[in-house]
PDB file of N, CA and C in Angstrom:
ATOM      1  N   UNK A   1     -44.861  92.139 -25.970  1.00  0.00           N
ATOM      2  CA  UNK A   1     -45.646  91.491 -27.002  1.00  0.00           C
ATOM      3  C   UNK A   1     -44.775  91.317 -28.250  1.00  0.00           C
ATOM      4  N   UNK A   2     -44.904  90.298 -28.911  1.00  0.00           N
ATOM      5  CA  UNK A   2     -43.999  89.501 -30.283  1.00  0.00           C
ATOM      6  C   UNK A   2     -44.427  90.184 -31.369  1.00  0.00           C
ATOM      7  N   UNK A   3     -43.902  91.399 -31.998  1.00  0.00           N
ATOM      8  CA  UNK A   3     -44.237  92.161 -33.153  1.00  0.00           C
ATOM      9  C   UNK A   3     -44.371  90.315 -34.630  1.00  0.00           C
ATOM     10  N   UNK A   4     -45.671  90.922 -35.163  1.00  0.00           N
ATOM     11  CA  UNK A   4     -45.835  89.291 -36.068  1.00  0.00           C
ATOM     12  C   UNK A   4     -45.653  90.049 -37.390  1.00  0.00           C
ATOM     13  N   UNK A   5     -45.552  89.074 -38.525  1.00  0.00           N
ATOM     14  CA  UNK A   5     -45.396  89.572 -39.506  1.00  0.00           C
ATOM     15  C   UNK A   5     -46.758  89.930 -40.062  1.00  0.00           C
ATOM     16  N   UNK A   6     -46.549  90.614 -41.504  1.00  0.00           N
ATOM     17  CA  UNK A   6     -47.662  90.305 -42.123  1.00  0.00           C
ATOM     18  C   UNK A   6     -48.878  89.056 -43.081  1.00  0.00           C
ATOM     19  N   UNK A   7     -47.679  87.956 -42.725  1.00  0.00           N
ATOM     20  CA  UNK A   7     -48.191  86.962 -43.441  1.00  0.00           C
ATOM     21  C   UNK A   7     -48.999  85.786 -41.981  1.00  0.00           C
ATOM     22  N   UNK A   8     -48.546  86.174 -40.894  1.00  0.00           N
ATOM     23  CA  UNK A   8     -48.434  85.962 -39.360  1.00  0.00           C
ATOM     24  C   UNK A   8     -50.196  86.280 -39.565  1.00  0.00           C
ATOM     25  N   UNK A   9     -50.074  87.244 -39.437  1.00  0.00           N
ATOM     26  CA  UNK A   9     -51.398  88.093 -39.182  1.00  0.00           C
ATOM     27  C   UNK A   9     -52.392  87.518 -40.056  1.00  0.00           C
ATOM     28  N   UNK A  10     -52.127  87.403 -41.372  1.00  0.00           N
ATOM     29  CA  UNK A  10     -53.479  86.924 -42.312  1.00  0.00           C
ATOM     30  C   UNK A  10     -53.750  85.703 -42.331  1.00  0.00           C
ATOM     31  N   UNK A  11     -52.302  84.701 -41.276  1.00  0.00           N
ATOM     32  CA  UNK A  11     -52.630  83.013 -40.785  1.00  0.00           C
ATOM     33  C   UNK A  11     -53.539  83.107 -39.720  1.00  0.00           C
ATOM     34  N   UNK A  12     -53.215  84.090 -39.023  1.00  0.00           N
ATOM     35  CA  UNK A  12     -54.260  84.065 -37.914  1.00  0.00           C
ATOM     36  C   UNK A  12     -55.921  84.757 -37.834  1.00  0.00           C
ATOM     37  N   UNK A  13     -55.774  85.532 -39.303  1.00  0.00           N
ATOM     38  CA  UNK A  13     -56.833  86.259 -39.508  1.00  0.00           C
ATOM     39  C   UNK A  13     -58.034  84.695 -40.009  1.00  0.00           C
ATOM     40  N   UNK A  14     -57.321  84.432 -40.986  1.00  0.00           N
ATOM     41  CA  UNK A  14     -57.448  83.009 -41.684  1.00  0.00           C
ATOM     42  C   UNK A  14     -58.002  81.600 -41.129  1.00  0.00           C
ATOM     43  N   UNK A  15     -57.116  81.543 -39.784  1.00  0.00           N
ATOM     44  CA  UNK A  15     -57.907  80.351 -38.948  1.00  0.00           C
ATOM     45  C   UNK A  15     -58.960  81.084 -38.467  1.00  0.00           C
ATOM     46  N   UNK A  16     -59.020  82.301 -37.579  1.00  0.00           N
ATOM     47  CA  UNK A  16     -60.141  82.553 -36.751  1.00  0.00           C
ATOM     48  C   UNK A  16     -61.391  82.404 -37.736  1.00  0.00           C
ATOM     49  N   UNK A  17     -61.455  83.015 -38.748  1.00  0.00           N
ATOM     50  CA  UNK A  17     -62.642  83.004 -40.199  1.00  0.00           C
ATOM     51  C   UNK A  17     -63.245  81.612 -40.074  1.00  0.00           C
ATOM     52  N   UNK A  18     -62.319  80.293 -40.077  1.00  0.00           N
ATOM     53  CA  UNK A  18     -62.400  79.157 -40.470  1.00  0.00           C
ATOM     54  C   UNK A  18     -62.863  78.500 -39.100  1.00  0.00           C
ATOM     55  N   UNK A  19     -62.712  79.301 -37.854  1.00  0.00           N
ATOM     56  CA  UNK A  19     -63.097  78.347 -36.644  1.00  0.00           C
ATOM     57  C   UNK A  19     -64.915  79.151 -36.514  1.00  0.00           C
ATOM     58  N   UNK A  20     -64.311  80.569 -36.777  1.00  0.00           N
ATOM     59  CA  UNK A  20     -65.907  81.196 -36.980  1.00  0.00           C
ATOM     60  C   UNK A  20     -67.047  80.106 -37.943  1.00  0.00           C
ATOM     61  N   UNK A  21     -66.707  80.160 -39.028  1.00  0.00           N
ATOM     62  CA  UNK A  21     -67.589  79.267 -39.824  1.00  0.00           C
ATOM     63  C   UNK A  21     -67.758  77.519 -39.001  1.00  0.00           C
ATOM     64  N   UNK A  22     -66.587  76.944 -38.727  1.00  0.00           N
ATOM     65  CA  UNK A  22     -66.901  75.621 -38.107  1.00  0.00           C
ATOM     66  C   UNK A  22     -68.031  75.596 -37.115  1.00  0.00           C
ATOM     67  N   UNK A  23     -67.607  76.924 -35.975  1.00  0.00           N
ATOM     68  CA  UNK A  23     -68.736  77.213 -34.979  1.00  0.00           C
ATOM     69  C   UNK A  23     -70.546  77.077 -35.676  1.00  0.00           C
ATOM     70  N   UNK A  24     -70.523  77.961 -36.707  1.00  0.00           N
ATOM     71  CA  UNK A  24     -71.329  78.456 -37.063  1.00  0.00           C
ATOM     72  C   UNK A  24     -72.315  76.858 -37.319  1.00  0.00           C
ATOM     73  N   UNK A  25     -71.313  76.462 -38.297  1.00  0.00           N
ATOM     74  CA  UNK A  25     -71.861  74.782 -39.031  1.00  0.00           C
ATOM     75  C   UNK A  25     -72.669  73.947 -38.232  1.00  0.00           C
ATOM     76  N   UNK A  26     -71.697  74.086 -36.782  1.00  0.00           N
ATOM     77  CA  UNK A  26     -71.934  72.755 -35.776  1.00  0.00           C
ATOM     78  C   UNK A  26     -73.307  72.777 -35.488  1.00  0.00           C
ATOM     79  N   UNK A  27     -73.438  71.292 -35.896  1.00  0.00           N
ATOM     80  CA  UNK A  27     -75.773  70.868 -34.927  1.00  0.00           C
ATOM     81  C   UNK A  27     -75.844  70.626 -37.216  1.00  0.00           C
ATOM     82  N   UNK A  28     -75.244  71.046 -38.097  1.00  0.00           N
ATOM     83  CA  UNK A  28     -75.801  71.039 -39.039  1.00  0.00           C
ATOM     84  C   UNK A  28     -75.840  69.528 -39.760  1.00  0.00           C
ATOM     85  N   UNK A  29     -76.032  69.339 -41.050  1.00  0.00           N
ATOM     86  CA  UNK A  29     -75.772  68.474 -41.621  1.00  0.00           C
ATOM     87  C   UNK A  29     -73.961  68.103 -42.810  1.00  0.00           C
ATOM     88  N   UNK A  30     -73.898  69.071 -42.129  1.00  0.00           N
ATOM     89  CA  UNK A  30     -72.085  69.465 -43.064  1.00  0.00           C
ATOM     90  C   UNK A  30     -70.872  68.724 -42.626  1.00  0.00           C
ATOM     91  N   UNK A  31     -70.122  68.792 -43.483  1.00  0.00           N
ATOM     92  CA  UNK A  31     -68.861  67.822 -43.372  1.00  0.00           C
ATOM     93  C   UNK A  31     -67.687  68.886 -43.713  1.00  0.00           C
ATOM     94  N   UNK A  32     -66.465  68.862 -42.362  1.00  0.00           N
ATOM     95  CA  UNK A  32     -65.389  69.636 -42.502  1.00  0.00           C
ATOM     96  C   UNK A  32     -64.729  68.888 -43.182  1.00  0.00           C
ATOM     97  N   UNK A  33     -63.611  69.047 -43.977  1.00  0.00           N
ATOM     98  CA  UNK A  33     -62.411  68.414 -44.679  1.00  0.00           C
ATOM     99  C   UNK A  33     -61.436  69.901 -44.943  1.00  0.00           C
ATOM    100  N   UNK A  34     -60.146  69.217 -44.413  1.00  0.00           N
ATOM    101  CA  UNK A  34     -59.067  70.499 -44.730  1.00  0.00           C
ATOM    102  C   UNK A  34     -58.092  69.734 -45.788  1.00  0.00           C
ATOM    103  N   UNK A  35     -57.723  70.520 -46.203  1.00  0.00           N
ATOM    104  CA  UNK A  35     -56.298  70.291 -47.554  1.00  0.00           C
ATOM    105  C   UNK A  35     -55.306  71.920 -47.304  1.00  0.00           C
ATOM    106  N   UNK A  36     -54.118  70.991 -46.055  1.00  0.00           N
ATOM    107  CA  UNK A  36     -53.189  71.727 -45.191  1.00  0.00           C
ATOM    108  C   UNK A  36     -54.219  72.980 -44.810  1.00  0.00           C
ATOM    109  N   UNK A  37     -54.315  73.946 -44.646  1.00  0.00           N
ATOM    110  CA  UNK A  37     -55.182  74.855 -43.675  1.00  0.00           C
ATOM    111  C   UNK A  37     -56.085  75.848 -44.834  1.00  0.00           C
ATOM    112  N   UNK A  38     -56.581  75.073 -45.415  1.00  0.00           N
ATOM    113  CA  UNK A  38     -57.828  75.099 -46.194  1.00  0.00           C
ATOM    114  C   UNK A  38     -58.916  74.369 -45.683  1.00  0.00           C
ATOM    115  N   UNK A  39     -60.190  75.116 -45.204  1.00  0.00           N
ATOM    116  CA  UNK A  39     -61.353  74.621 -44.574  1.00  0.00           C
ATOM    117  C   UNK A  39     -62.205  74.630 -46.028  1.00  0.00           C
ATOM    118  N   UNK A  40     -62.585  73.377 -46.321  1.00  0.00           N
ATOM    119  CA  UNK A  40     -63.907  73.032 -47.293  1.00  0.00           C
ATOM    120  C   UNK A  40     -64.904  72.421 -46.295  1.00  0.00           C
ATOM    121  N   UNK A  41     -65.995  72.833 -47.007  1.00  0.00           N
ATOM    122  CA  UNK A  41     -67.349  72.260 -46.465  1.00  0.00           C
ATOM    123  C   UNK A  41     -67.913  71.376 -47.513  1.00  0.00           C
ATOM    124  N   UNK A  42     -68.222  70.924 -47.069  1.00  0.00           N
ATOM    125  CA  UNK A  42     -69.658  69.680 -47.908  1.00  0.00           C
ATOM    126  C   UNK A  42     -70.920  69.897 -47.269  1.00  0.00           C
ATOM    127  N   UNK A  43     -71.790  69.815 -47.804  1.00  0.00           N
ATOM    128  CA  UNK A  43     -73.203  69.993 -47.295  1.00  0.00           C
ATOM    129  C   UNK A  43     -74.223  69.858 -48.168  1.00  0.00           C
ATOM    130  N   UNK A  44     -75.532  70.112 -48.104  1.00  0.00           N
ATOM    131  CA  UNK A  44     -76.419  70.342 -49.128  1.00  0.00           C
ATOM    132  C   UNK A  44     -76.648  71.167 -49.000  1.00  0.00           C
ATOM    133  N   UNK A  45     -76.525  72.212 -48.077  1.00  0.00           N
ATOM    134  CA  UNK A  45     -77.175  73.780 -47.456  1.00  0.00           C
ATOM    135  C   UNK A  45     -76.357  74.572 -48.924  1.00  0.00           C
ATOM    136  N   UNK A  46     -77.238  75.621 -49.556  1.00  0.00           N
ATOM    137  CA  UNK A  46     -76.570  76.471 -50.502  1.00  0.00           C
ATOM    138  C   UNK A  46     -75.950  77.101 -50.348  1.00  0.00           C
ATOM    139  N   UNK A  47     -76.004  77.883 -49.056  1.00  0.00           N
ATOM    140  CA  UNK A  47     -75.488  78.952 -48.209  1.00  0.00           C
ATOM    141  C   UNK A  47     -74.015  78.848 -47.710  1.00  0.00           C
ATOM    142  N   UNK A  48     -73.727  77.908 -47.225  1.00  0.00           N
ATOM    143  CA  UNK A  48     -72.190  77.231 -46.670  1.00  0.00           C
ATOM    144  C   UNK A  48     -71.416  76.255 -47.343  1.00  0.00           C
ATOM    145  N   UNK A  49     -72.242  75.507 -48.543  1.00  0.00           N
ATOM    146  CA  UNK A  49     -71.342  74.570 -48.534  1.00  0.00           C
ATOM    147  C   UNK A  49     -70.461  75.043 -50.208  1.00  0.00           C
ATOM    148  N   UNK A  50     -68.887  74.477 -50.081  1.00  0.00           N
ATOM    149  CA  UNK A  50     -68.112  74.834 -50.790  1.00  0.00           C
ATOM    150  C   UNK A  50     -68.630  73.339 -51.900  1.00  0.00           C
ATOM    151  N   UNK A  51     -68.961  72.446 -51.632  1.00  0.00           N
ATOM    152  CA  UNK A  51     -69.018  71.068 -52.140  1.00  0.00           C
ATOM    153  C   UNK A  51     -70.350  70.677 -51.806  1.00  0.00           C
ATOM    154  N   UNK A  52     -71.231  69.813 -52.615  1.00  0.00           N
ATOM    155  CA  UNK A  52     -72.751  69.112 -52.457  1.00  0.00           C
ATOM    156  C   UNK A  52     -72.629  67.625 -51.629  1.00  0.00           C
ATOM    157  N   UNK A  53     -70.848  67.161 -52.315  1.00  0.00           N
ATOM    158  CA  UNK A  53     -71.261  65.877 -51.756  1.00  0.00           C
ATOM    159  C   UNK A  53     -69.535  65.495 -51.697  1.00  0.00           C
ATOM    160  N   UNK A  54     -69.389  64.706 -51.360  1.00  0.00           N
ATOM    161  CA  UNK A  54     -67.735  63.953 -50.692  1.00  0.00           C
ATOM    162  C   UNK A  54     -67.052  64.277 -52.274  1.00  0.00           C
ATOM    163  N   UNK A  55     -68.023  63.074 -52.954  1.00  0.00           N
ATOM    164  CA  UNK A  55     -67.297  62.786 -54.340  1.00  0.00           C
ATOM    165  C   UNK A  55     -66.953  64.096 -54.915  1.00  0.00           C
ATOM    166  N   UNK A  56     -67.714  65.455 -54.997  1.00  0.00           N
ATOM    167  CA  UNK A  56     -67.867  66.252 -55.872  1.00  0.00           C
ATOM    168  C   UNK A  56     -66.509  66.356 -55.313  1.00  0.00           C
ATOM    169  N   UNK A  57     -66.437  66.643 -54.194  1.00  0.00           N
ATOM    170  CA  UNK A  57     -65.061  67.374 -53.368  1.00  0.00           C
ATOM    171  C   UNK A  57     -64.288  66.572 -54.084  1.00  0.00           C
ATOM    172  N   UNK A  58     -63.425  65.304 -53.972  1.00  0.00           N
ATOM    173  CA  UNK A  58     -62.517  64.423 -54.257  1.00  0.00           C
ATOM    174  C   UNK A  58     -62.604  64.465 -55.866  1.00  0.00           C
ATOM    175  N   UNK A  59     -63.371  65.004 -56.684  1.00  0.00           N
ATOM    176  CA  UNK A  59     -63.422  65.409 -58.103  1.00  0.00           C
ATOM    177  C   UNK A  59     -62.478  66.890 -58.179  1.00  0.00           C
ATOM    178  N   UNK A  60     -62.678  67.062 -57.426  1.00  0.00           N
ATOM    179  CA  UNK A  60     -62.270  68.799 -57.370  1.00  0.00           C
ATOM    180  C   UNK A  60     -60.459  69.014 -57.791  1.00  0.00           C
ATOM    181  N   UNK A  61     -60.047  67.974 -56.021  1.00  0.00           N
ATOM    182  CA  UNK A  61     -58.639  68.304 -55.949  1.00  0.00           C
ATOM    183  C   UNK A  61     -58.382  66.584 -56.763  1.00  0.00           C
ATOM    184  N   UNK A  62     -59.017  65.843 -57.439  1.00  0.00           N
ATOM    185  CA  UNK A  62     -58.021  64.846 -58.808  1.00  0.00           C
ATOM    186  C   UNK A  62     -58.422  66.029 -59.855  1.00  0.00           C
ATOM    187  N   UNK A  63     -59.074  66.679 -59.934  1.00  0.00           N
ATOM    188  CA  UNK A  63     -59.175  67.785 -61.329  1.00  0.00           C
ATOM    189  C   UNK A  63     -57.912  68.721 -60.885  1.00  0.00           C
ATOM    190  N   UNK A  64     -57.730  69.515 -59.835  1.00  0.00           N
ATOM    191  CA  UNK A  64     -56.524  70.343 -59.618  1.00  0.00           C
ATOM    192  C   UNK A  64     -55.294  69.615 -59.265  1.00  0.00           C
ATOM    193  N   UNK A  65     -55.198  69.091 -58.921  1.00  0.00           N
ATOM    194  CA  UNK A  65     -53.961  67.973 -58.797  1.00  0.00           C
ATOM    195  C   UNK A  65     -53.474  67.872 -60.288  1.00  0.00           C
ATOM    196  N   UNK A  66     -54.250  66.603 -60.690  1.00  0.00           N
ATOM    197  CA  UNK A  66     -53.729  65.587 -61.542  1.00  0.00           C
ATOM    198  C   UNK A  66     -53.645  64.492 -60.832  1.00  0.00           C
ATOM    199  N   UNK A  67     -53.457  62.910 -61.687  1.00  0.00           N
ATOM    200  CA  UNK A  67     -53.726  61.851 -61.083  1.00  0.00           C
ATOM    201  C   UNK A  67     -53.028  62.066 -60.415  1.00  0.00           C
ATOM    202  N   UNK A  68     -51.130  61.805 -60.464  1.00  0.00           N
ATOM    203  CA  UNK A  68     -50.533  61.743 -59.943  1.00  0.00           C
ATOM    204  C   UNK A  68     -49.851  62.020 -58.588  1.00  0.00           C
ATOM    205  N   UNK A  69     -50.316  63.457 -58.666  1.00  0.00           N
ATOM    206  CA  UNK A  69     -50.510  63.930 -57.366  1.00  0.00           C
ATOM    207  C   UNK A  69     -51.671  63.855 -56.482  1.00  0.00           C
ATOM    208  N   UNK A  70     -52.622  63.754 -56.734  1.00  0.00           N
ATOM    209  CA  UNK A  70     -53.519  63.385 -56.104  1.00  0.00           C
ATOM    210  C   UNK A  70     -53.625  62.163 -55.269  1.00  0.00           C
ATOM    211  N   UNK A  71     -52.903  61.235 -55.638  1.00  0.00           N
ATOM    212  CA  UNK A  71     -52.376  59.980 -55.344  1.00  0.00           C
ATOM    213  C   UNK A  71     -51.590  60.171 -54.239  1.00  0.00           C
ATOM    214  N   UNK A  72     -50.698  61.115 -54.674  1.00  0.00           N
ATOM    215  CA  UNK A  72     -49.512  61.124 -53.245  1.00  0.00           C
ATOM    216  C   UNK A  72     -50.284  61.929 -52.226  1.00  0.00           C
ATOM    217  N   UNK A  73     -51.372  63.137 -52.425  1.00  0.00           N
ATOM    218  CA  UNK A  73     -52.303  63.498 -51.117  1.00  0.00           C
ATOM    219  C   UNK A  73     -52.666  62.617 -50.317  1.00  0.00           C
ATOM    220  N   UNK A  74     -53.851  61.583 -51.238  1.00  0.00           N
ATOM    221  CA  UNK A  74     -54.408  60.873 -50.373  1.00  0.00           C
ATOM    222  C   UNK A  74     -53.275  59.380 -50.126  1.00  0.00           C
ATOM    223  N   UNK A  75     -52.034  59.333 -50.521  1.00  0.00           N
ATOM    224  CA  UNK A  75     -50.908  58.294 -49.844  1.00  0.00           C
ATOM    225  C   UNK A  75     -51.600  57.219 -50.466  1.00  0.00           C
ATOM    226  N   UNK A  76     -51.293  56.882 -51.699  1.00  0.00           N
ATOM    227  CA  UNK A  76     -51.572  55.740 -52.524  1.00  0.00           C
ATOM    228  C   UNK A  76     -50.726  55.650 -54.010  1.00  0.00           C
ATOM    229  N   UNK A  77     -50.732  55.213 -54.781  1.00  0.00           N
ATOM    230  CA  UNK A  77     -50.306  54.488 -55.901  1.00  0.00           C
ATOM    231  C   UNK A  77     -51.463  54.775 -57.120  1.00  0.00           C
ATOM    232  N   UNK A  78     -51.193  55.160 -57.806  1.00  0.00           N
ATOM    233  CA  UNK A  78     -52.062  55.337 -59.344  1.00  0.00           C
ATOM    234  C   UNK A  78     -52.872  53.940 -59.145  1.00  0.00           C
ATOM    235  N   UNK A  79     -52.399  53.292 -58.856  1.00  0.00           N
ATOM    236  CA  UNK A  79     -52.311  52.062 -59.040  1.00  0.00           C
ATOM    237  C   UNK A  79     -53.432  50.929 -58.376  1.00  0.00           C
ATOM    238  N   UNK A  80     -53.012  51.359 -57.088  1.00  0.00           N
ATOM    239  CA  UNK A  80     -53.645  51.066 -55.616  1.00  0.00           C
ATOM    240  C   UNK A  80     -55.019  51.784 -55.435  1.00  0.00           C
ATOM    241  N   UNK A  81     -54.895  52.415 -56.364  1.00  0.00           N
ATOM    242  CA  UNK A  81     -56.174  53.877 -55.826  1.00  0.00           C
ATOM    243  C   UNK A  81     -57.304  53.134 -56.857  1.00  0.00           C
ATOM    244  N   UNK A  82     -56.933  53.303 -58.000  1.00  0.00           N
ATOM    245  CA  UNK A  82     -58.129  51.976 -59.117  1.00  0.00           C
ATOM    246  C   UNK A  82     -58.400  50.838 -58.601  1.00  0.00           C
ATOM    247  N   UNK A  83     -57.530  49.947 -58.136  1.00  0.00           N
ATOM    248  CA  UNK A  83     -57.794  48.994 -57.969  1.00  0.00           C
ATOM    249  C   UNK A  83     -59.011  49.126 -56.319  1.00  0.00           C
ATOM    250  N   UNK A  84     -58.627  50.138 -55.408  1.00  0.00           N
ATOM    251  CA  UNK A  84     -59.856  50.174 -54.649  1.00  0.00           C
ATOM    252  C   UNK A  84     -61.164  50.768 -55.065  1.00  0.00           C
ATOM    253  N   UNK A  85     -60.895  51.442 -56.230  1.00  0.00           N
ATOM    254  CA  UNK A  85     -62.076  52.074 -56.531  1.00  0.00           C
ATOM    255  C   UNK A  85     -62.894  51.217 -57.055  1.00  0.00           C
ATOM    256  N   UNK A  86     -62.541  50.021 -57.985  1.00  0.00           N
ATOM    257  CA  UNK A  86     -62.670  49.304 -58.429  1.00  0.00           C
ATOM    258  C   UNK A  86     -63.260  47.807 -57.767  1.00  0.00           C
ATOM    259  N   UNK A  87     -62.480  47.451 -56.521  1.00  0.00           N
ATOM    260  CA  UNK A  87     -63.247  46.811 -55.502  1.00  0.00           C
ATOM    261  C   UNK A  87     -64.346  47.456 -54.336  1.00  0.00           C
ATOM    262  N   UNK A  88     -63.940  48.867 -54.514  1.00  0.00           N
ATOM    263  CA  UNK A  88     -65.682  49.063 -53.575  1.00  0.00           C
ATOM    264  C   UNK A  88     -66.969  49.120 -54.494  1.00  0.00           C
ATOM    265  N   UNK A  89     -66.559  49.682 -55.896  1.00  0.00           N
ATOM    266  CA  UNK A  89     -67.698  49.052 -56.748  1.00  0.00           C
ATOM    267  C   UNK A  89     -68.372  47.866 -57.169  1.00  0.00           C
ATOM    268  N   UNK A  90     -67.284  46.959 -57.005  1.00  0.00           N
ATOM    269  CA  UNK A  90     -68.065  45.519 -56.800  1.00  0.00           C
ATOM    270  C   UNK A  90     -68.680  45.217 -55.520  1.00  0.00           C
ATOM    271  N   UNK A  91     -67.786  45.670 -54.464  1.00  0.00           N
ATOM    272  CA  UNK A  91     -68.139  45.280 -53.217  1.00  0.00           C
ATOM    273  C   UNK A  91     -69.253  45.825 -52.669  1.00  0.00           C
ATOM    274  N   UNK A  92     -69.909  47.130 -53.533  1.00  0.00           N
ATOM    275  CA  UNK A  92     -70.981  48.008 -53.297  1.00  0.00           C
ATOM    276  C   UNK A  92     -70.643  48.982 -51.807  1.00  0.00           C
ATOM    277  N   UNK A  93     -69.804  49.017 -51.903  1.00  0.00           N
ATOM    278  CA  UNK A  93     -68.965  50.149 -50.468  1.00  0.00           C
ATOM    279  C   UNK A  93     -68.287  51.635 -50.868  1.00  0.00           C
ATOM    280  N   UNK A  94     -68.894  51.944 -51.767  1.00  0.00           N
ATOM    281  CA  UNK A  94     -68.460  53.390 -52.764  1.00  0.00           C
ATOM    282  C   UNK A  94     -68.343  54.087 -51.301  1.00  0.00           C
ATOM    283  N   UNK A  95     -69.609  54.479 -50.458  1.00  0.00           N
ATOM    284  CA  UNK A  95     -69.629  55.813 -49.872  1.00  0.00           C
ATOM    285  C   UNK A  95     -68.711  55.379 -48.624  1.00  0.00           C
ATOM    286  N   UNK A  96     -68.255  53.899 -48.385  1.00  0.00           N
ATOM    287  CA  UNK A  96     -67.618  53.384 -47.030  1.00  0.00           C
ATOM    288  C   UNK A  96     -66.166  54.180 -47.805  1.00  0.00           C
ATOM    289  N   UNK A  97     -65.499  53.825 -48.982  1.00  0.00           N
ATOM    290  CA  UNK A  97     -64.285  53.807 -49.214  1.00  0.00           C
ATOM    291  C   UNK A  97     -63.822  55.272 -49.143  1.00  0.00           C
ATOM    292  N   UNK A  98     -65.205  56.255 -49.878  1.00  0.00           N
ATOM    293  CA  UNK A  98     -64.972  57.616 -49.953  1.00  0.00           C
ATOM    294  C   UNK A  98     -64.830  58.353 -48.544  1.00  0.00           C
ATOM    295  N   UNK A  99     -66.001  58.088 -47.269  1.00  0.00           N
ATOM    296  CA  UNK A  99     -65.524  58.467 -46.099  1.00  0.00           C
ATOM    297  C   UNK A  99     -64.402  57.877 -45.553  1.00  0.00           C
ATOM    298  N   UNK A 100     -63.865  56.575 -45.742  1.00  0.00           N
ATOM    299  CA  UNK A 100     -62.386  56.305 -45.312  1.00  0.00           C
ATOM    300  C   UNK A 100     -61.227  57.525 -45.829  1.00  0.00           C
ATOM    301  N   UNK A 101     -61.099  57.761 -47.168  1.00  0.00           N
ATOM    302  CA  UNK A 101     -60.423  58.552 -47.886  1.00  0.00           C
ATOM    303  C   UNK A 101     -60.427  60.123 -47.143  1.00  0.00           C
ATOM    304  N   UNK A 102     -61.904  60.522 -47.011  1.00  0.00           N
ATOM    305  CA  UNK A 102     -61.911  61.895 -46.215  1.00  0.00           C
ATOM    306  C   UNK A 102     -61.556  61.979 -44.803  1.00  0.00           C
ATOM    307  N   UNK A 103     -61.884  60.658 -43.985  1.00  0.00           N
ATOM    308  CA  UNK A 103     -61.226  60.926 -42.621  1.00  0.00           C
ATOM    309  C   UNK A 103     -59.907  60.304 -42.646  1.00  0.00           C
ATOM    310  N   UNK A 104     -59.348  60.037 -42.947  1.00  0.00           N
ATOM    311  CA  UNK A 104     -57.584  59.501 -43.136  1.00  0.00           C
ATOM    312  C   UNK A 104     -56.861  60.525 -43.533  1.00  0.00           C
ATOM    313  N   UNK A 105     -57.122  61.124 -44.880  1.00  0.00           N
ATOM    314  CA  UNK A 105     -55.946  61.708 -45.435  1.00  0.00           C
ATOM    315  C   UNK A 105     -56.841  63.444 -45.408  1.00  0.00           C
ATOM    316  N   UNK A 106     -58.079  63.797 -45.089  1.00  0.00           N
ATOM    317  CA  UNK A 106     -58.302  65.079 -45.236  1.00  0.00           C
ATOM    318  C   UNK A 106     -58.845  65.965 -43.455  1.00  0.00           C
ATOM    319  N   UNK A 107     -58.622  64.556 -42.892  1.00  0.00           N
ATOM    320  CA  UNK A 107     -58.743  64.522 -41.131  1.00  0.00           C
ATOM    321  C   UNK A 107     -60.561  65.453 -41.234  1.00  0.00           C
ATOM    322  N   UNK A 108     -61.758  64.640 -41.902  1.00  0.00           N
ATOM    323  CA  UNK A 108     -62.797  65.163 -42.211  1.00  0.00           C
ATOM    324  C   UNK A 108     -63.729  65.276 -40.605  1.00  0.00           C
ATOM    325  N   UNK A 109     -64.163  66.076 -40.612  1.00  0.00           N
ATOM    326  CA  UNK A 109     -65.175  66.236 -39.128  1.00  0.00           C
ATOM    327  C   UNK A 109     -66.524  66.213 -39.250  1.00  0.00           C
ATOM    328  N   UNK A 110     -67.396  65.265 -39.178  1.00  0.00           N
ATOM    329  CA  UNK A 110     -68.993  65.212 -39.059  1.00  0.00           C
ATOM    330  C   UNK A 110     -69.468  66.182 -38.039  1.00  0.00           C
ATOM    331  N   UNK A 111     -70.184  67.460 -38.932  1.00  0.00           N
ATOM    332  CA  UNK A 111     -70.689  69.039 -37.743  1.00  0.00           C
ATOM    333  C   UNK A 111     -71.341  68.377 -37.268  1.00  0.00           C
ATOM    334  N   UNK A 112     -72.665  67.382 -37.922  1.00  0.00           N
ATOM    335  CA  UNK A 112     -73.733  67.249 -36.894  1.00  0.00           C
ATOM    336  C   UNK A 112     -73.876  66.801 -35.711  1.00  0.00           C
ATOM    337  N   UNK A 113     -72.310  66.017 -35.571  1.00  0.00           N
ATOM    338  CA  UNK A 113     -72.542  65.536 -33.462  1.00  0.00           C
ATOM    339  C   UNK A 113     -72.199  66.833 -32.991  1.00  0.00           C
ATOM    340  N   UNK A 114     -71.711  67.795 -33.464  1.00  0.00           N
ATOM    341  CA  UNK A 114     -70.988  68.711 -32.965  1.00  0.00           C
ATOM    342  C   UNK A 114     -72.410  69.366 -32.142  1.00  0.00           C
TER     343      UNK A 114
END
């Protein structure tokens, strides 16, 4: 057997926690999103969810980021990123552009088919 380290151990302590809770979620109304092996939830449930709603989430990490970086997470341009925000508000496609954003760049999982 492969003696692991200690940082080994609290990655693996870490996912199992995070597949425990996914298990737990699935049949619900919740939304997985990771940022590198960080499990956030979205939900309305009080109990589980880290976030109420997509946006709150995507408020969260442009508040801890900064624009700039936040930009290079989700693989866009300061630039590029207004100007879509800006055409799904005309286009009236806010919540289309925001679930594009969470399943592209945060690989987001809908529990409830689960």
């Amino acid at each position: 057997m492969e003696a692991k380290t200690g940082k080994e151990l609290l990655g693996a302590i870490h996912d199992n926690e995070n597949m425990e809770r996914l298990n737990r979620l699935k049949g619900t109304d919740s939304l997985a999103v990771w940022c590198s092996d960080n499990l956030y939830i979205i939900s309305n449930s009080e109990m589980e969810s880290d976030f109420h709603t997509p946006a709150e989430f995507l408020k969260y990490r442009l508040n801890l980021l900064g624009t700039s970086d936040f930009c290079d997470e989700i693989d866009t341009t300061e630039k590029n990123f207004f100007e879509e925000v800006l055409d799904a508000i005309d286009n009236e496609w806010t919540d289309d552009y925001i679930q594009e954003i969470l399943t592209e760049c945060y690989h987001m999982e809908d529990l409830s088919n689960e």
